[in-house]
C-alpha atoms as a PDB file:
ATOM      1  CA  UNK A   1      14.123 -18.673  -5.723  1.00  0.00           C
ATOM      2  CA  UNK A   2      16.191 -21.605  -6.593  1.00  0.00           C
ATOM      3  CA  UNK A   3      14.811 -25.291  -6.810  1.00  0.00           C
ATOM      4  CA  UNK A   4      15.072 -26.363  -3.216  1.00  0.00           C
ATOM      5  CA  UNK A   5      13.597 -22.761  -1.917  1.00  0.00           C
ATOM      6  CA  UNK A   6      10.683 -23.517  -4.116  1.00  0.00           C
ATOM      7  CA  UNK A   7      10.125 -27.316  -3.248  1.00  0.00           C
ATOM      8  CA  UNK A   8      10.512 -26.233   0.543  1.00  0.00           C
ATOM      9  CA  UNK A   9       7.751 -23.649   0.086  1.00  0.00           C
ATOM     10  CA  UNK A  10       5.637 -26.016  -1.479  1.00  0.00           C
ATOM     11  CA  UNK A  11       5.822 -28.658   1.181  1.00  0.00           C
ATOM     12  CA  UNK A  12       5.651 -25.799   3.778  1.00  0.00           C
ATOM     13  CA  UNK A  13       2.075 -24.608   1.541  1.00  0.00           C
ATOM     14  CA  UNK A  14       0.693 -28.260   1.753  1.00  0.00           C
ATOM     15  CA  UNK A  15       1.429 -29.065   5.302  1.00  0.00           C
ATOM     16  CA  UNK A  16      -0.297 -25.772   6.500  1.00  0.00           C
ATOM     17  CA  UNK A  17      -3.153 -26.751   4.294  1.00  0.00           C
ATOM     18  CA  UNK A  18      -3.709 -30.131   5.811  1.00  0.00           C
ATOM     19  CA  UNK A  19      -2.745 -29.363   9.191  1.00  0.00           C
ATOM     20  CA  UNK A  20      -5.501 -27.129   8.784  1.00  0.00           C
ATOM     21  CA  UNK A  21      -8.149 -29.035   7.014  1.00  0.00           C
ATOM     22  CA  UNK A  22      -7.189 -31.555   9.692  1.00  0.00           C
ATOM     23  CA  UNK A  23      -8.361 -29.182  12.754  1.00  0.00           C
ATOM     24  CA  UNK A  24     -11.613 -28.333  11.137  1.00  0.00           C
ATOM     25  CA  UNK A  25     -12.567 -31.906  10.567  1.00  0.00           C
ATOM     26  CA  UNK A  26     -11.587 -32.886  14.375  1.00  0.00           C
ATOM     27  CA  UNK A  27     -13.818 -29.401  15.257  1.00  0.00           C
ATOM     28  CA  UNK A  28     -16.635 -30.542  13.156  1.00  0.00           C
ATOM     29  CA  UNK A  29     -16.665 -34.215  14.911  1.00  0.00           C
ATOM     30  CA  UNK A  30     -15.888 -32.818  18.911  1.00  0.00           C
ATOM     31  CA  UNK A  31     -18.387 -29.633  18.360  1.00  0.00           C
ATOM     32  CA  UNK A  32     -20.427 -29.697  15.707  1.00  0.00           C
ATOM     33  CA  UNK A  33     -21.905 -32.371  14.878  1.00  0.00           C
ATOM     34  CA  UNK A  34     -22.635 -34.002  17.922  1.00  0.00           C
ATOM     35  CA  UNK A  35     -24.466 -30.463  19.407  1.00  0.00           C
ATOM     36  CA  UNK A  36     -26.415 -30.093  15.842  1.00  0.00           C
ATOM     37  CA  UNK A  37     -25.041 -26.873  15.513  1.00  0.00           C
ATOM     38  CA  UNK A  38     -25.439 -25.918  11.790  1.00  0.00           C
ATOM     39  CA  UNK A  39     -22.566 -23.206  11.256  1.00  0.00           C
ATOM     40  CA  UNK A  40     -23.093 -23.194   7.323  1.00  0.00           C
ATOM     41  CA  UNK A  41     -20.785 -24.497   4.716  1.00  0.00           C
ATOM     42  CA  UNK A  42     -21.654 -27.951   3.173  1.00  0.00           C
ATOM     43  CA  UNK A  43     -21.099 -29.535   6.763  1.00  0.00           C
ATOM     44  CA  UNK A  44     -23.699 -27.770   8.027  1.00  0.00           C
ATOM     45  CA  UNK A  45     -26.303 -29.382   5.168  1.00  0.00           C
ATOM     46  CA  UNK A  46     -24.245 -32.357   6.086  1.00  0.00           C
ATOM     47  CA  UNK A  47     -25.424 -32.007   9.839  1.00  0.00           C
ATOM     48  CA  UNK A  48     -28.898 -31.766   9.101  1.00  0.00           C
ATOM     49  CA  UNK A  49     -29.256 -34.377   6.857  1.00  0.00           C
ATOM     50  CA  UNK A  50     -27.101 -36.880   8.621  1.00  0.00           C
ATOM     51  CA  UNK A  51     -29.617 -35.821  11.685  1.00  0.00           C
ATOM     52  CA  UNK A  52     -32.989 -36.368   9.567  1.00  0.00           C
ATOM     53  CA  UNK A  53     -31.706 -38.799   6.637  1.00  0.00           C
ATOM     54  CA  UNK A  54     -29.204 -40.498   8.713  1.00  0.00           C
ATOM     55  CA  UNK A  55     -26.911 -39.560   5.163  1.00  0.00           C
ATOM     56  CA  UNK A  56     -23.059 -39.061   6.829  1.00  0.00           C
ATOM     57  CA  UNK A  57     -21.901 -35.208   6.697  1.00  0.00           C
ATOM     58  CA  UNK A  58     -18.997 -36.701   4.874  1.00  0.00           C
ATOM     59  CA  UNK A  59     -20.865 -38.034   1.877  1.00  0.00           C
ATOM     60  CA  UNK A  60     -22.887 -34.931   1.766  1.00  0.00           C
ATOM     61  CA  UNK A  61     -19.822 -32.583   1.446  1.00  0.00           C
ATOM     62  CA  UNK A  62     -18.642 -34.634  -1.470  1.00  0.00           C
ATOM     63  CA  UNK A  63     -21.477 -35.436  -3.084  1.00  0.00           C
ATOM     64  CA  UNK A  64     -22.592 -32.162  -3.543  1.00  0.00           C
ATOM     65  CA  UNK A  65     -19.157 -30.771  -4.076  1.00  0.00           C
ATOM     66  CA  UNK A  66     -18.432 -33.209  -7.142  1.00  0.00           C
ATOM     67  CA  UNK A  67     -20.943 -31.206  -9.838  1.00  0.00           C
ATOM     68  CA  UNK A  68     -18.592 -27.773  -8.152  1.00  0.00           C
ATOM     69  CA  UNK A  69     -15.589 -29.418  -9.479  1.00  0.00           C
ATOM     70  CA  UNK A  70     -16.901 -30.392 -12.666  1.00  0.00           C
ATOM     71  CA  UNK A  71     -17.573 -26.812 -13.405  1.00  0.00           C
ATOM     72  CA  UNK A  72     -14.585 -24.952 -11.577  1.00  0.00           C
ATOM     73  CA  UNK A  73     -12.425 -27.330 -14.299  1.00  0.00           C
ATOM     74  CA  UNK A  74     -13.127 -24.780 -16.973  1.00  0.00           C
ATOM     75  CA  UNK A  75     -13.877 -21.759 -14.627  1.00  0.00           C
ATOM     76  CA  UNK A  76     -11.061 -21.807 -12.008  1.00  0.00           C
ATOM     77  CA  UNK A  77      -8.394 -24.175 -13.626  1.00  0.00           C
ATOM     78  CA  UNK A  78      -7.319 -27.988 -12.951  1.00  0.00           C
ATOM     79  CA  UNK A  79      -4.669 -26.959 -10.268  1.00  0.00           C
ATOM     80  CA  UNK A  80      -7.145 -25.264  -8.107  1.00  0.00           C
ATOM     81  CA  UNK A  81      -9.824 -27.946  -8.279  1.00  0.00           C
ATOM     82  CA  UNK A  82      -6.658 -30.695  -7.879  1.00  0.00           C
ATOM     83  CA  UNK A  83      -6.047 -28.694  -4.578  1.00  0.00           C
ATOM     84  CA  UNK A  84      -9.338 -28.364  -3.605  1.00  0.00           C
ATOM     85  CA  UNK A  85     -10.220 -32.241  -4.303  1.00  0.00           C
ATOM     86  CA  UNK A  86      -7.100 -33.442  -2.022  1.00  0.00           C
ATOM     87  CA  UNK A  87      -8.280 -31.060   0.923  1.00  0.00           C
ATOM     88  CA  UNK A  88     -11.482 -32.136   0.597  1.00  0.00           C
ATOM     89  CA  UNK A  89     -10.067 -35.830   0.968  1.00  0.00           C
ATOM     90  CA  UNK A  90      -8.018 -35.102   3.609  1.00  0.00           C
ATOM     91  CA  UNK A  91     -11.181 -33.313   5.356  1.00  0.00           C
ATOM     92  CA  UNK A  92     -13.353 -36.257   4.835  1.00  0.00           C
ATOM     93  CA  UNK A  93     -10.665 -38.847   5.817  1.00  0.00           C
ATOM     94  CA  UNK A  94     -10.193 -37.118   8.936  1.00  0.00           C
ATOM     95  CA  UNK A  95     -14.050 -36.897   9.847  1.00  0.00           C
ATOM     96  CA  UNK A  96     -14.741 -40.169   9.360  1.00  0.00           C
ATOM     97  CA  UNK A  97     -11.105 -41.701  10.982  1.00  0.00           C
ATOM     98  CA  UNK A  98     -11.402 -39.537  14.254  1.00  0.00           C
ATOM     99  CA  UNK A  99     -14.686 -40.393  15.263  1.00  0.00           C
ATOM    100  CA  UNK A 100     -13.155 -42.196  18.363  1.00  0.00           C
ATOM    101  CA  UNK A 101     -12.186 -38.282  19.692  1.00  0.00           C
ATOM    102  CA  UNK A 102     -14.842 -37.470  22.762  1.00  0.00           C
ATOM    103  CA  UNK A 103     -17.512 -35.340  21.762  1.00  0.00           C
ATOM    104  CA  UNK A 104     -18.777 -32.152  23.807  1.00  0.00           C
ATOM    105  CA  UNK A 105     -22.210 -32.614  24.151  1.00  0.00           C
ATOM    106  CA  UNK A 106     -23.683 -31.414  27.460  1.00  0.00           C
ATOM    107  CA  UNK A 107     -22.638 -27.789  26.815  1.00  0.00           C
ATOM    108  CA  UNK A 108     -24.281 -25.907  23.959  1.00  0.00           C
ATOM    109  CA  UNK A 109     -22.212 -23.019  24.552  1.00  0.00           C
ATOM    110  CA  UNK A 110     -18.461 -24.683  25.311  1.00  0.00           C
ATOM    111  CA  UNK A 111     -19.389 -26.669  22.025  1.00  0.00           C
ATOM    112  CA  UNK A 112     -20.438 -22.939  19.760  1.00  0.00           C
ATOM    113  CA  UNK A 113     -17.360 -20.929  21.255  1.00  0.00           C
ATOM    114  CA  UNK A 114     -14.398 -23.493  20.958  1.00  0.00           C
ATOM    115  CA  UNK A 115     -15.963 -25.065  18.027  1.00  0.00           C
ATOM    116  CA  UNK A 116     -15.448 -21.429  16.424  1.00  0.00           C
ATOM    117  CA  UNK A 117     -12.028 -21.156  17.996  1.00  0.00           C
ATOM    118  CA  UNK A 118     -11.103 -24.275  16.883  1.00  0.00           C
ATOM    119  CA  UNK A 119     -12.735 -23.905  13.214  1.00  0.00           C
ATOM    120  CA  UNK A 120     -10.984 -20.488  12.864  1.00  0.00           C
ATOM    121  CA  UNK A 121      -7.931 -22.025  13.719  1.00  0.00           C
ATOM    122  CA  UNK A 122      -8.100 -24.257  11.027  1.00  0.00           C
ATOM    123  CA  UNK A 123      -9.708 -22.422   8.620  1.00  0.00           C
ATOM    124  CA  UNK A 124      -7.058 -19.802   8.727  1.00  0.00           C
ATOM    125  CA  UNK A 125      -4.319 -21.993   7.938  1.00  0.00           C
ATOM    126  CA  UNK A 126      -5.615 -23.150   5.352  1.00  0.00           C
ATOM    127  CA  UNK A 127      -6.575 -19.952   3.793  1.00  0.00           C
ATOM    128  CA  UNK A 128      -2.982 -18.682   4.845  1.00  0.00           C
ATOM    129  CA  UNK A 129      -1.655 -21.728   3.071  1.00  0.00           C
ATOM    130  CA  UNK A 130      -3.924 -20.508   0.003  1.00  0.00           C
ATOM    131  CA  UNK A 131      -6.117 -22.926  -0.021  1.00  0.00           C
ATOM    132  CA  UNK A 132      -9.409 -24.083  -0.055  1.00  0.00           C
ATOM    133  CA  UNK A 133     -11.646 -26.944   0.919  1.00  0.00           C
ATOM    134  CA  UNK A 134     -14.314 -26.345  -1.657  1.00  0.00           C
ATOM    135  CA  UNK A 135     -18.167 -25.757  -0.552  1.00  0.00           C
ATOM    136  CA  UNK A 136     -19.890 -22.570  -0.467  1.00  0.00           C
ATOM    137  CA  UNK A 137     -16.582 -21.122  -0.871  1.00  0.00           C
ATOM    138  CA  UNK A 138     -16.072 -22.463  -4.096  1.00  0.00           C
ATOM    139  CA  UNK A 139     -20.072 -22.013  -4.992  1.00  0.00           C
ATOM    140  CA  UNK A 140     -19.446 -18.603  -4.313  1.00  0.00           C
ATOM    141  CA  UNK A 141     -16.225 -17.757  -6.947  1.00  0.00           C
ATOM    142  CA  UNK A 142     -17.961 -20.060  -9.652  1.00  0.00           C
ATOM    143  CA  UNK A 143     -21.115 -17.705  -9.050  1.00  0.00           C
ATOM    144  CA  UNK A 144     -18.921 -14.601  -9.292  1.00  0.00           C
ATOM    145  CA  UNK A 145     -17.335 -15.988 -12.194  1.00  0.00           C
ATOM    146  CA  UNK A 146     -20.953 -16.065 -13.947  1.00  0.00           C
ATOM    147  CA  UNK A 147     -21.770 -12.776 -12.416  1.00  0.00           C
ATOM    148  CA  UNK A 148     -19.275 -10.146 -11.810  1.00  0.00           C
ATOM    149  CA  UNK A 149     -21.565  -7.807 -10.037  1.00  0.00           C
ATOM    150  CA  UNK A 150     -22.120 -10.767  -7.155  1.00  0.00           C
ATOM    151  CA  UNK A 151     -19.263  -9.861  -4.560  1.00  0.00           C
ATOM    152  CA  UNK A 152     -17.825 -13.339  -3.441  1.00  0.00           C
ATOM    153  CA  UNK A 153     -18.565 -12.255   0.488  1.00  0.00           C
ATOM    154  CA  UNK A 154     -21.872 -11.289  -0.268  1.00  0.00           C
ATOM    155  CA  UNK A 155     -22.859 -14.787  -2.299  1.00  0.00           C
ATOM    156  CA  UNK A 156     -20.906 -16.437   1.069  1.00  0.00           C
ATOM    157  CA  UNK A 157     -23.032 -14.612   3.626  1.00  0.00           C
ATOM    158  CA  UNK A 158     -26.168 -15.532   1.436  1.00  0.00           C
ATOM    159  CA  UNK A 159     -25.643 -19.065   1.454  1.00  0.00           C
ATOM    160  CA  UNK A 160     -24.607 -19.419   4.873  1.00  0.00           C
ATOM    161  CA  UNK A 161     -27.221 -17.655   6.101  1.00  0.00           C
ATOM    162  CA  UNK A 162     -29.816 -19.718   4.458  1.00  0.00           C
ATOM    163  CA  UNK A 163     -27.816 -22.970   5.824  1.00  0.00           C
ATOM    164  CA  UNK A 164     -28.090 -21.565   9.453  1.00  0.00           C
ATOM    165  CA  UNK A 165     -31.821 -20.752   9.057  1.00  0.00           C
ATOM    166  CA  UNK A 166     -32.329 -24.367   7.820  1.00  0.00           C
ATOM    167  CA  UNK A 167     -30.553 -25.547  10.819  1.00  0.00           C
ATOM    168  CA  UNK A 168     -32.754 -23.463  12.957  1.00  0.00           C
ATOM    169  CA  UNK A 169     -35.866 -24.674  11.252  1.00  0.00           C
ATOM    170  CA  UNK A 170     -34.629 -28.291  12.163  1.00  0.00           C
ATOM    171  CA  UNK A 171     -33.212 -27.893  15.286  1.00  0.00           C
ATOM    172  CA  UNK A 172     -34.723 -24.852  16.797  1.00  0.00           C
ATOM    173  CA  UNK A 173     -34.125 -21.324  17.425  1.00  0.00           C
ATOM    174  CA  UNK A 174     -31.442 -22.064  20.234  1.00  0.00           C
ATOM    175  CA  UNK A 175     -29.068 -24.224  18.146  1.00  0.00           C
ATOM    176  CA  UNK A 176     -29.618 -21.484  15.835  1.00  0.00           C
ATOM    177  CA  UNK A 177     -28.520 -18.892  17.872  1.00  0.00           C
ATOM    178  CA  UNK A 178     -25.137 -20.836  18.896  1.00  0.00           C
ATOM    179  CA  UNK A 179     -23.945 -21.294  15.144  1.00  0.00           C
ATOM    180  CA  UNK A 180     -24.152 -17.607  14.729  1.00  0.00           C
ATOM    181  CA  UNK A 181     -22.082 -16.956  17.693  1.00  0.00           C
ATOM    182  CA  UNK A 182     -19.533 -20.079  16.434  1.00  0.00           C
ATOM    183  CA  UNK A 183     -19.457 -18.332  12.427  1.00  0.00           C
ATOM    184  CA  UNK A 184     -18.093 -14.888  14.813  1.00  0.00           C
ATOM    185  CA  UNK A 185     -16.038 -16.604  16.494  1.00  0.00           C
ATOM    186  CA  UNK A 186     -14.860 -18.599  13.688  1.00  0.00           C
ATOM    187  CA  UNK A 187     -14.377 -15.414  11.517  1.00  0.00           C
ATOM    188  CA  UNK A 188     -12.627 -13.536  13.828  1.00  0.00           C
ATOM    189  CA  UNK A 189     -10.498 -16.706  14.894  1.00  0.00           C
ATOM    190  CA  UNK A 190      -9.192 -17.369  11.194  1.00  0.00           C
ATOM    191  CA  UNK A 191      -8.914 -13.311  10.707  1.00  0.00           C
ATOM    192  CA  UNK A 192      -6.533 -13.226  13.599  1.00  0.00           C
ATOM    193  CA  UNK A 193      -4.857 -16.660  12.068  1.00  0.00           C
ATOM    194  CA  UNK A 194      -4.065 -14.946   8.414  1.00  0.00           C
ATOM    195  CA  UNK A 195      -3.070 -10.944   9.768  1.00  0.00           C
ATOM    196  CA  UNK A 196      -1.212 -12.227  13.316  1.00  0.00           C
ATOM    197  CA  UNK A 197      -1.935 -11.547  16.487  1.00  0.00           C
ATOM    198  CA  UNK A 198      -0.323  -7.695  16.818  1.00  0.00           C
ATOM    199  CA  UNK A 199      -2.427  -5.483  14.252  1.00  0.00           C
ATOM    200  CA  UNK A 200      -0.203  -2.361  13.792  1.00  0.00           C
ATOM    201  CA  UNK A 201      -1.214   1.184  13.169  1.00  0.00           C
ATOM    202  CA  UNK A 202      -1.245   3.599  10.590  1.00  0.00           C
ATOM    203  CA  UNK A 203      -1.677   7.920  11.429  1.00  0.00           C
ATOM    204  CA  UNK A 204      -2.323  10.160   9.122  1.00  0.00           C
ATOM    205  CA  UNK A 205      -1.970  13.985  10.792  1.00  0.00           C
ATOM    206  CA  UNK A 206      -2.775  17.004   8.950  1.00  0.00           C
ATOM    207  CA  UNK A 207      -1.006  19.955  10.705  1.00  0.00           C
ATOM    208  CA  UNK A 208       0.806  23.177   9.663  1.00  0.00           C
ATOM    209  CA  UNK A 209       3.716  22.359  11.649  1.00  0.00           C
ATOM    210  CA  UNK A 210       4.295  19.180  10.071  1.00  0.00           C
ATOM    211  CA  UNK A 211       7.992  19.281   9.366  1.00  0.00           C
ATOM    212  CA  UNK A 212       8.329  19.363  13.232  1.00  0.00           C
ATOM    213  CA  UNK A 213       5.857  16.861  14.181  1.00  0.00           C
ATOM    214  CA  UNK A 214       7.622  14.654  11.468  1.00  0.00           C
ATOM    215  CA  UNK A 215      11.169  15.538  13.571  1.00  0.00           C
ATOM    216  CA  UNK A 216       9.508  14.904  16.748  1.00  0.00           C
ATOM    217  CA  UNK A 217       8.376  11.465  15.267  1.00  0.00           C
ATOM    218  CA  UNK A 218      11.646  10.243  14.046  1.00  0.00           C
ATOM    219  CA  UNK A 219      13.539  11.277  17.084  1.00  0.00           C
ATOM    220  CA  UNK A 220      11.165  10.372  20.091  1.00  0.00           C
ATOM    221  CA  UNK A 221       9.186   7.058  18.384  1.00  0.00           C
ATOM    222  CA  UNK A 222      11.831   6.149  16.032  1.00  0.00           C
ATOM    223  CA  UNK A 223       9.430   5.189  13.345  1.00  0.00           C
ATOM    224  CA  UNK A 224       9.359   7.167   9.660  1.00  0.00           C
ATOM    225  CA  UNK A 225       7.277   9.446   8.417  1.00  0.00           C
ATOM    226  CA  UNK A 226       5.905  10.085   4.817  1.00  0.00           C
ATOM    227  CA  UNK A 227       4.939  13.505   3.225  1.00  0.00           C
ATOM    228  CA  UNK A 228       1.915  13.826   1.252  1.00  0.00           C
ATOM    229  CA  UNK A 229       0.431  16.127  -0.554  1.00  0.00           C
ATOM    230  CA  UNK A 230      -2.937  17.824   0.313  1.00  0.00           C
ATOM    231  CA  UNK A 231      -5.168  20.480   0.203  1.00  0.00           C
ATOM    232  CA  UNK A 232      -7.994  21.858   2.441  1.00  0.00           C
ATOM    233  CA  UNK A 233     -11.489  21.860   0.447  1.00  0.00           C
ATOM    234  CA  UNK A 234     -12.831  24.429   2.602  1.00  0.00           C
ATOM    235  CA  UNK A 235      -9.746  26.926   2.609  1.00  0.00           C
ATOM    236  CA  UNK A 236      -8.119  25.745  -0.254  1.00  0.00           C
ATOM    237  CA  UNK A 237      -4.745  25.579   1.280  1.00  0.00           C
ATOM    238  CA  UNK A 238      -1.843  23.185   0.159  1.00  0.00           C
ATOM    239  CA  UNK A 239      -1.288  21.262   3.426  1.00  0.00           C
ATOM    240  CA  UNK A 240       1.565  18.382   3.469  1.00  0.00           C
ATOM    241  CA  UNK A 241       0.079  15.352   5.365  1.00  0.00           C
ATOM    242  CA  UNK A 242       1.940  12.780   7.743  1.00  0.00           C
ATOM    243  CA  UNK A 243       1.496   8.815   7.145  1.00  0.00           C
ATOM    244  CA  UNK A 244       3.248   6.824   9.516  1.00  0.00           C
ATOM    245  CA  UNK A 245       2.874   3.621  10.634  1.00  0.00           C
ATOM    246  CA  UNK A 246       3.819   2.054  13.871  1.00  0.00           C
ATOM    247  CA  UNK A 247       2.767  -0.430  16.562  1.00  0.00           C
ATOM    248  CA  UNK A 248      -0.248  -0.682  18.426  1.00  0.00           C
ATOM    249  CA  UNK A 249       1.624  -0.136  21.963  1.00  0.00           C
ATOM    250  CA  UNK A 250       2.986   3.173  20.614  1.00  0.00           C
ATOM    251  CA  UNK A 251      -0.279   4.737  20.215  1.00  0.00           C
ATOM    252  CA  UNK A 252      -0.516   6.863  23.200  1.00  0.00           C
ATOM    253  CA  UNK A 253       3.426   7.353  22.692  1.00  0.00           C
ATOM    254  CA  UNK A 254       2.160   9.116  19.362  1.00  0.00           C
ATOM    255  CA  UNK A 255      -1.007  11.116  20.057  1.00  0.00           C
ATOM    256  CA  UNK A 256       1.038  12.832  22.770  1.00  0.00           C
ATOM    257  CA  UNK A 257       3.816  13.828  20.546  1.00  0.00           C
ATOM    258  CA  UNK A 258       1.539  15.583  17.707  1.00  0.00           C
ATOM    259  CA  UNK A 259      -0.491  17.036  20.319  1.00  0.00           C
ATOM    260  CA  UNK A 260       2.431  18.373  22.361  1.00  0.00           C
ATOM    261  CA  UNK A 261       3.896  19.631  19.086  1.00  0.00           C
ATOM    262  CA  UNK A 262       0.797  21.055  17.337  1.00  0.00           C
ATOM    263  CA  UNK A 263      -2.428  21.262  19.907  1.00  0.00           C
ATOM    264  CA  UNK A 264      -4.630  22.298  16.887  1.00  0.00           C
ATOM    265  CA  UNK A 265      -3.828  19.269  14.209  1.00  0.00           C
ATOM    266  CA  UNK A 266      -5.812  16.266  13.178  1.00  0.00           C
ATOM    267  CA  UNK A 267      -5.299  12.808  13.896  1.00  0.00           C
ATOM    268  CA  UNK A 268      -6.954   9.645  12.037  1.00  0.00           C
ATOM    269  CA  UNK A 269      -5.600   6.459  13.334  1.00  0.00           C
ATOM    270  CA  UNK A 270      -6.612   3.245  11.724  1.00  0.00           C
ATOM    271  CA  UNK A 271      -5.934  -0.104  11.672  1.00  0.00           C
ATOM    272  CA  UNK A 272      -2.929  -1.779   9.504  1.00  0.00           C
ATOM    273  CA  UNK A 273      -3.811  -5.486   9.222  1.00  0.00           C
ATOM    274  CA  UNK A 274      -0.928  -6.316   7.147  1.00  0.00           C
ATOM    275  CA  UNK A 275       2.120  -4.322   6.771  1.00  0.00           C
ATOM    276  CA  UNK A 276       5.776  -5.224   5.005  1.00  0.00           C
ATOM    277  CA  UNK A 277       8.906  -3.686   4.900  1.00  0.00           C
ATOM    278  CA  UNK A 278      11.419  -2.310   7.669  1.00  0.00           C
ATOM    279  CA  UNK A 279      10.875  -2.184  11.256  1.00  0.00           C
ATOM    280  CA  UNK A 280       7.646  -4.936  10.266  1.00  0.00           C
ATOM    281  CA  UNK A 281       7.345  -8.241   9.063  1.00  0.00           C
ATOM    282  CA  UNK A 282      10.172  -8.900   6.362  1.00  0.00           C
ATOM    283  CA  UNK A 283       8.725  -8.830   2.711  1.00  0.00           C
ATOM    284  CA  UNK A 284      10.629 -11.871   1.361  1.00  0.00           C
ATOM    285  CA  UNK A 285       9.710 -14.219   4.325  1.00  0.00           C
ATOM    286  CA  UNK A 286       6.205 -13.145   4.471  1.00  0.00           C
ATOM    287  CA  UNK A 287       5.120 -16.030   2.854  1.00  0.00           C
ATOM    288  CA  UNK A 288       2.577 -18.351   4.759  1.00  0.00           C
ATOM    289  CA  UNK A 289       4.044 -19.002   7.840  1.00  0.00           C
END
């Protein structure tokens, strides 16, 4: 990659960042905030204390993020926390600058589901742009870091579940209830955001009459098909097994043609978030947009 490829990349990184960061703040203002809904993170403590302290969710989110930094300087590395500090500015310049945006306040629900629509949205660009707007994300690596035996996801789902209970403590059981359905939402949203929209498929097919389900493949679905090498625990017979990937709209296209070909072999299908390489998403663009 020569010096322009690399500089446009860059940019391209950055602007999906703060485009981003820039949707969750506007999310957190039209949704959030204004419906109490606590949804975790550091803007959900910011929510309840801006509620009972009358503290802005914006100085919360720094404030407690600055001792984070401190310690991610030595943990994670100074570009990471240099990162992380400008999307948390950006974040916090947008919250407090878009506060003229109309709220969504006389619908509980409209304000949990497109809050998490809108949240995911951001919050997948800005992990697809590899980055990272601090909080209990952060809290979480810097934990790992300390100890390895404390899965990042699992110190994440901790945290955020004691933030949401705190919310529910303050603000009742119902606004409690609609942050769990926005953090789905919201998960699913940004999961959708980073993988794409069309999740393809990958078989594997155990059959003895795999050379002419493999033919039958290649001609009829076009797609191609890799032997492995396997072997029956309960017969102990050498068996060659199919992988082949392929789109989601082919599936019935697929199933028929093993089970025309062989009536008595095995199918697993699963899901293929990500996949690379011919007939997919090209492996040198397959950066972050």
């Amino acid at each position: 990659m020569n010096l322009r490829e690399n500089a446009n990349a860059t940019i391209k990184r950055y602007a999906t960042i703060f485009i981003g960061t820039m949707i969750m703040a506007i999310s957190t203002n039209m949704f959030f905030i204004s419906n109490n809904i606590v949804a975790g993170g550091f803007t959900g403590i910011g929510i309840i204390a801006e509620s009972t302290l009358g503290i802005k969710v914006s100085t919360v989110n720094v404030v407690l993020n600055i001792p984070l930094f401190i310690i991610a300087l030595k943990i994670l590395g100074r570009r990471y926390v240099v990162d992380t500090i400008m999307t948390l500015a950006v974040f916090t310049a947008v919250l407090e600058a878009f506060t003229f945006i109309p709220q969504v306040k006389d619908d509980m629900l409209l304000a949990a589901v497109f809050g998490g629509i809108t949240q995911g949205l951001g919050t997948g660009l800005v992990l697809k742009g590899r980055g990272s707007t601090g909080g209990v994300d952060l809290l979480a690596l810097l934990l790992h870091g300390v100890r390895r035996t404390w899965a990042v996801s699992v110190v994440m789902f901790v945290v955020n579940s004691i933030i949401i209970i705190g919310g529910m403590y303050f603000f009742g059981l119902n606004s409690g209830m609609y942050a769990i359905i926005s953090v789905f939402i919201t998960s699913k949203v940004a999961n959708m955001v980073t993988t794409g929209l069309f999740i393809s498929k990958t078989a594997v097919i155990i059959s003895d009459r795999s050379d002419e389900i493999s033919d039958a493949l290649l001609k009829k679905l076009h797609r191609g098909v890799t032997f492995l090498r396997g072997r029956g625990a309960y017969t102990g017979r050498d068996k060659e097994v199919l992988l082949c990937v392929f789109s989601q709209k082919e599936t019935i296209t697929l199933t028929d043609i093993v089970k025309k070909t062989d009536p008595k072999s095995f199918i697993i299908i699963l899901d293929a978030n990500i996949v690379l390489g011919s007939g997919f998403k090209n492996i040198e663009t397959m950066d972050i947009m």
